[in-house]
N, C-alpha and C. Protein backbone atom coordinates (compact mmCIF):
# COMPACT_ATOMS: atom_id res chain seq x y z
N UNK A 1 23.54 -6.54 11.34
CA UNK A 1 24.82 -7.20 11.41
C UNK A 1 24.98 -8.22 10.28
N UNK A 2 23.94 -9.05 9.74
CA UNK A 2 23.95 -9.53 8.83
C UNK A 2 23.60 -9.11 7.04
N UNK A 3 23.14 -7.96 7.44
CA UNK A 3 23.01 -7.64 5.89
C UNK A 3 24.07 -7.66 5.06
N UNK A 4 25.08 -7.04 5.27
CA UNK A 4 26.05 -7.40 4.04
C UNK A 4 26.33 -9.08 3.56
N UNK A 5 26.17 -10.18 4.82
CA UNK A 5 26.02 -11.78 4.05
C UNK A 5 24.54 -11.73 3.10
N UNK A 6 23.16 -11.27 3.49
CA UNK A 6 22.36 -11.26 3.04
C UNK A 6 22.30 -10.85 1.88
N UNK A 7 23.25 -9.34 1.83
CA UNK A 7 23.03 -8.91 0.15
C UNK A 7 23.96 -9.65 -1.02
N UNK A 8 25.01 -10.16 -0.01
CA UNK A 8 26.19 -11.57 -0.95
C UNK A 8 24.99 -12.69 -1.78
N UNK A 9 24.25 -12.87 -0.54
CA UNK A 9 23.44 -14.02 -0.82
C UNK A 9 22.49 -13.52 -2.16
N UNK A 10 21.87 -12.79 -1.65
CA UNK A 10 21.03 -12.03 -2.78
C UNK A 10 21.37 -11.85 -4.17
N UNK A 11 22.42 -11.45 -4.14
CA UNK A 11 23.28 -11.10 -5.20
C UNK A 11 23.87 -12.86 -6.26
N UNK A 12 23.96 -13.58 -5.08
CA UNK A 12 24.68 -14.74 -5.52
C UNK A 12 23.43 -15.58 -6.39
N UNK A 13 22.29 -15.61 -5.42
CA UNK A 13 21.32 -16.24 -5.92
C UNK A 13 20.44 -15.64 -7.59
N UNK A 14 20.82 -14.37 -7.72
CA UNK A 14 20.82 -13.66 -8.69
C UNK A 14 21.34 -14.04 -10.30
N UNK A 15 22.89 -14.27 -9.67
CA UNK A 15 23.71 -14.88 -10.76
C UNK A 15 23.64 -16.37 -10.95
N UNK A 16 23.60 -17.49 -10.18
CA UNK A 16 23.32 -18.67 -9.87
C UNK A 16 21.90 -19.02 -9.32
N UNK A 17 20.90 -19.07 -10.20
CA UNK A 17 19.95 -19.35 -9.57
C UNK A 17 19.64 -20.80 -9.59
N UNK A 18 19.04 -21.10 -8.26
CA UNK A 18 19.12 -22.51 -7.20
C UNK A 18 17.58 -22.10 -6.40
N UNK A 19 17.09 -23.28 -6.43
CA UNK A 19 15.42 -23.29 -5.42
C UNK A 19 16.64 -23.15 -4.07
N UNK A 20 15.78 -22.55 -3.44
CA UNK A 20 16.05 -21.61 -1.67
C UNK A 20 15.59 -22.76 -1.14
N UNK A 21 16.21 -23.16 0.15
CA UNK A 21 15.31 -24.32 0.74
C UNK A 21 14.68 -23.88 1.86
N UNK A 22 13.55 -24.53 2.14
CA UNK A 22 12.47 -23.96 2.73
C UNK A 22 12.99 -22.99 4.17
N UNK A 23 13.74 -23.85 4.80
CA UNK A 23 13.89 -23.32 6.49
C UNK A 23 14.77 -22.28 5.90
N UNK A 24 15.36 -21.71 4.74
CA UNK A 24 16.53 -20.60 4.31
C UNK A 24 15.19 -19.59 4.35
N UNK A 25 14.46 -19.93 3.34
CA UNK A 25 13.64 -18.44 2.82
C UNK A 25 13.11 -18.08 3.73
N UNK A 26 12.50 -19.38 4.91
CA UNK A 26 11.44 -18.57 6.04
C UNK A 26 12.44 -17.98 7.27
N UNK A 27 13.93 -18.10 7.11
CA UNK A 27 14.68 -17.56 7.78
C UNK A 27 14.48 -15.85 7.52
N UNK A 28 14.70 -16.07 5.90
CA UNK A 28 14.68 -14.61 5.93
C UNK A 28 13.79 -13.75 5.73
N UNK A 29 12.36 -14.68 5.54
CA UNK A 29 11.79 -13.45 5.41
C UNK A 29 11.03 -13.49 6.87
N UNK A 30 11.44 -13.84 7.67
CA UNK A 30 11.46 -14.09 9.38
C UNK A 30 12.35 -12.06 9.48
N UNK A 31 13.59 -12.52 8.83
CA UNK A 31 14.33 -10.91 8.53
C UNK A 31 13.80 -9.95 7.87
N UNK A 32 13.21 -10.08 6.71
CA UNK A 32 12.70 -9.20 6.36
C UNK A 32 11.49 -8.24 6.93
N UNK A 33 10.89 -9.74 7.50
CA UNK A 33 9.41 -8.68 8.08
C UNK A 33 9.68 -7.68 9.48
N UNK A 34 10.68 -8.60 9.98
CA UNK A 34 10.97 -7.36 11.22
C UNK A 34 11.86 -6.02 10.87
N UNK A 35 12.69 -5.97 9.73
CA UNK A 35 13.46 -5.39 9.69
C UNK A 35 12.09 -4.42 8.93
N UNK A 36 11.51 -5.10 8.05
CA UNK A 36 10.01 -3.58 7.38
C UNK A 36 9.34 -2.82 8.88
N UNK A 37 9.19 -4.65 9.78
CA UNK A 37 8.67 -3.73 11.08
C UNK A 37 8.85 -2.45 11.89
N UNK A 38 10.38 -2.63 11.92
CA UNK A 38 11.11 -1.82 12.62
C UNK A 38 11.03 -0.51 12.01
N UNK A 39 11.13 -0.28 10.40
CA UNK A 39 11.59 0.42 9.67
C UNK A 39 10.06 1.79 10.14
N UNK A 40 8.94 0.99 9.80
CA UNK A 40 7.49 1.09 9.49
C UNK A 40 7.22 2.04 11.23
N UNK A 41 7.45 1.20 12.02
CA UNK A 41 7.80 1.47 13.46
C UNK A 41 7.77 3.04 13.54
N UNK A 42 9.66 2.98 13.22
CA UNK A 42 10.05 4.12 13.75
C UNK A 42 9.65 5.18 12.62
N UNK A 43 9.05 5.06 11.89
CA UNK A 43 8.81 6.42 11.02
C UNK A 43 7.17 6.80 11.66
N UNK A 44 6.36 5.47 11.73
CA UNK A 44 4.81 6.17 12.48
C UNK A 44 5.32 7.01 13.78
N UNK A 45 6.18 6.61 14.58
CA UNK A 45 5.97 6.84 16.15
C UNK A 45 7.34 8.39 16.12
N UNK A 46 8.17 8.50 15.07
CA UNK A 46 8.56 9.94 14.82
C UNK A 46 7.51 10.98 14.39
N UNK A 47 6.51 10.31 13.41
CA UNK A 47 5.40 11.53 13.00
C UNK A 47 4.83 11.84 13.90
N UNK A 48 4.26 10.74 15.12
CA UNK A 48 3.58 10.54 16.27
C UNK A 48 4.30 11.98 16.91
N UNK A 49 5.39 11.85 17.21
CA UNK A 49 5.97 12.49 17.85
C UNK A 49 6.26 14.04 17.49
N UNK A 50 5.98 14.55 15.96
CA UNK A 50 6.23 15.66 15.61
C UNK A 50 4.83 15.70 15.24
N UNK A 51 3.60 15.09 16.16
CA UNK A 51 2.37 15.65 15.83
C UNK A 51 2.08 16.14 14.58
N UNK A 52 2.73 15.45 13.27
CA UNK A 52 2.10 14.97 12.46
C UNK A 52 0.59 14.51 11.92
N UNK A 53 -0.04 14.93 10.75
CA UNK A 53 -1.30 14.87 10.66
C UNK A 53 -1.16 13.56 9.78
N UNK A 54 -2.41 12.94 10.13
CA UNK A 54 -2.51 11.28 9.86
C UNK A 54 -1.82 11.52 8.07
N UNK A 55 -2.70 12.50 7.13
CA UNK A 55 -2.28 11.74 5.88
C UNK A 55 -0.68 11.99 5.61
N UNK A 56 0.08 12.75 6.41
CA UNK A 56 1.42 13.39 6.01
C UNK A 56 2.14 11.76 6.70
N UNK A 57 1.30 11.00 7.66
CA UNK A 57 1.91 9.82 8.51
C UNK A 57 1.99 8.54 7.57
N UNK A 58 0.39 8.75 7.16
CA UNK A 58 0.33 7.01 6.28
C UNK A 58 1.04 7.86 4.94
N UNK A 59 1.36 8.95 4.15
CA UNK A 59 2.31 8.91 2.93
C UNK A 59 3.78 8.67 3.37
N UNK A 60 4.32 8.95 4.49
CA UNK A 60 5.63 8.46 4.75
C UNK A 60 5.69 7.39 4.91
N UNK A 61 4.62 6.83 5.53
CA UNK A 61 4.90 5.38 5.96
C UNK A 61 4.94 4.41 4.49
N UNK A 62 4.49 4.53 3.53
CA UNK A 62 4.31 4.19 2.44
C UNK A 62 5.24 4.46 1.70
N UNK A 63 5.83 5.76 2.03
CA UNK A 63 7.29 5.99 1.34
C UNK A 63 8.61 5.15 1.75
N UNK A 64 8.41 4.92 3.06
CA UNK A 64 9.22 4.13 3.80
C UNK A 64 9.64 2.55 3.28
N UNK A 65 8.21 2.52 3.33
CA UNK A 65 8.03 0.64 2.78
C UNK A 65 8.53 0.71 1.53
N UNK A 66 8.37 1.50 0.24
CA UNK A 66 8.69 1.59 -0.63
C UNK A 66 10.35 1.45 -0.89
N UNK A 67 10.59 2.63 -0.05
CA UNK A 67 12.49 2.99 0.02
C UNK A 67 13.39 1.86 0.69
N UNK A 68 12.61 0.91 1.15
CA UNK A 68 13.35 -0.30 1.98
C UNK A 68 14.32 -0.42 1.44
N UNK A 69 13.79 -1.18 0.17
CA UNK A 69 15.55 -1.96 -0.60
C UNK A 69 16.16 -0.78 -0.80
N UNK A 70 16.35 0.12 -0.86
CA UNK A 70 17.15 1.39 -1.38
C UNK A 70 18.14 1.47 -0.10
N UNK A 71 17.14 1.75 1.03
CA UNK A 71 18.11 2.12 2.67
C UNK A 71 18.80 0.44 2.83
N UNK A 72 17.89 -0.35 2.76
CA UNK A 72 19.35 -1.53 3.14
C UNK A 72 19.98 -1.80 1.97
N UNK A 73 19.80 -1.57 0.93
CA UNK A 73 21.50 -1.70 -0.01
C UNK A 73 22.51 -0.91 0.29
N UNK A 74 22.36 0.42 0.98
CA UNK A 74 23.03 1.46 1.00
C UNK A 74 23.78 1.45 2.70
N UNK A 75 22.72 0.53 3.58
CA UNK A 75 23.52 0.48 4.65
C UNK A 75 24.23 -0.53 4.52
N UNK A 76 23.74 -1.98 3.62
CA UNK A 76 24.89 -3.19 3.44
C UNK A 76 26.42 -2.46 2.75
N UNK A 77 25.89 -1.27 1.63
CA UNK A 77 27.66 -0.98 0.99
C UNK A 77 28.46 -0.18 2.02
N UNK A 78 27.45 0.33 3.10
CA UNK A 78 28.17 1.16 4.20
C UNK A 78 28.87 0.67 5.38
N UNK A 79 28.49 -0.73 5.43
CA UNK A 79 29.15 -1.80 6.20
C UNK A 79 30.28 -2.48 5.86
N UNK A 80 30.28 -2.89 4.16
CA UNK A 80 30.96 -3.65 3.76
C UNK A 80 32.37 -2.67 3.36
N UNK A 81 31.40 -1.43 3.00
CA UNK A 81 32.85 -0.41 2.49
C UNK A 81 33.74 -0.07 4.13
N UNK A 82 33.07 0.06 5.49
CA UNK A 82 33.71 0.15 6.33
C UNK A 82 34.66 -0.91 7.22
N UNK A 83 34.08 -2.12 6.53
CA UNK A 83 35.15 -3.04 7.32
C UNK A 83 36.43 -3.12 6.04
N UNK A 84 36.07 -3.07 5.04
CA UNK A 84 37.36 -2.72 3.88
C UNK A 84 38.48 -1.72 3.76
N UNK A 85 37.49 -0.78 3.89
CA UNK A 85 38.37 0.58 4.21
C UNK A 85 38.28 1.12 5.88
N UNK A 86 39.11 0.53 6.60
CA UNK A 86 38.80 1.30 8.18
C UNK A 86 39.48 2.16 8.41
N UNK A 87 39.16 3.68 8.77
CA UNK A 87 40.17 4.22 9.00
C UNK A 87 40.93 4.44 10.44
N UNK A 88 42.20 4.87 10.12
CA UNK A 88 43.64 4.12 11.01
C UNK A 88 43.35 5.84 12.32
N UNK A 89 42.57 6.68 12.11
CA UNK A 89 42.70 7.82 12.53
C UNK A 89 41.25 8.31 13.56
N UNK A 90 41.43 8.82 14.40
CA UNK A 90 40.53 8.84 15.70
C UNK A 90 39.95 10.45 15.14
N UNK A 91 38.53 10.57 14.55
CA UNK A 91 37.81 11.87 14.72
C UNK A 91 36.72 12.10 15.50
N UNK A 92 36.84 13.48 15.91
CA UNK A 92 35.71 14.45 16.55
C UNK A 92 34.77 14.94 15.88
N UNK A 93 33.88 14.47 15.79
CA UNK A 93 32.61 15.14 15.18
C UNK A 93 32.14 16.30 16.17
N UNK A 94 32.50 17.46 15.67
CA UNK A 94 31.63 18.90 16.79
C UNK A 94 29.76 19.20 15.85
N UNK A 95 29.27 19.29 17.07
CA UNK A 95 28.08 19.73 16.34
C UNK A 95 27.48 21.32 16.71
């Protein structure tokens, strides 16, 4: 819910750089580590689950950690592009 302020911030501190004050950074990386947690989480306990062999588990999981910033930049522009552009029209997804 907060990533799109986070990636403002990110972004801001980027262009304007300013020392972070202490209780800010350990805020976020309070965010960051759960959000790797979570990430790290659900990719062991899916391999878990598709009985997955350990090295096919620890290379995803490693791929995972790696792809972080990639998946939350892409879910912050998917947030920010959806409260911008909302659409006015009710769809059915059939599967």
């Amino acid at each position: 819910a907060i990533s799109p302020l986070s990636l403002l911030v990110a972004l801001y501190n980027l262009i304007f750089t300013r020392a972070t004050p202490f209780w800010l950074a350990l805020g976020g990386a309070f965010c960051f580590a759960t959000y790797l947690y979570l990430y790290l989480l659900g990719c062991v306990v899916q391999n878990v689950d598709k009985k997955t062999g350990i090295r096919k588990t620890v290379l995803r999981t490693v791929q995972t950690a790696v792809l972080l910033p990639v998946s939350s930049a892409l879910e912050g522009v998917a947030i920010i592009s959806g409260l911008t552009k909302p659409t006015n029209k009710f769809e059915i997804i059939k599967k």
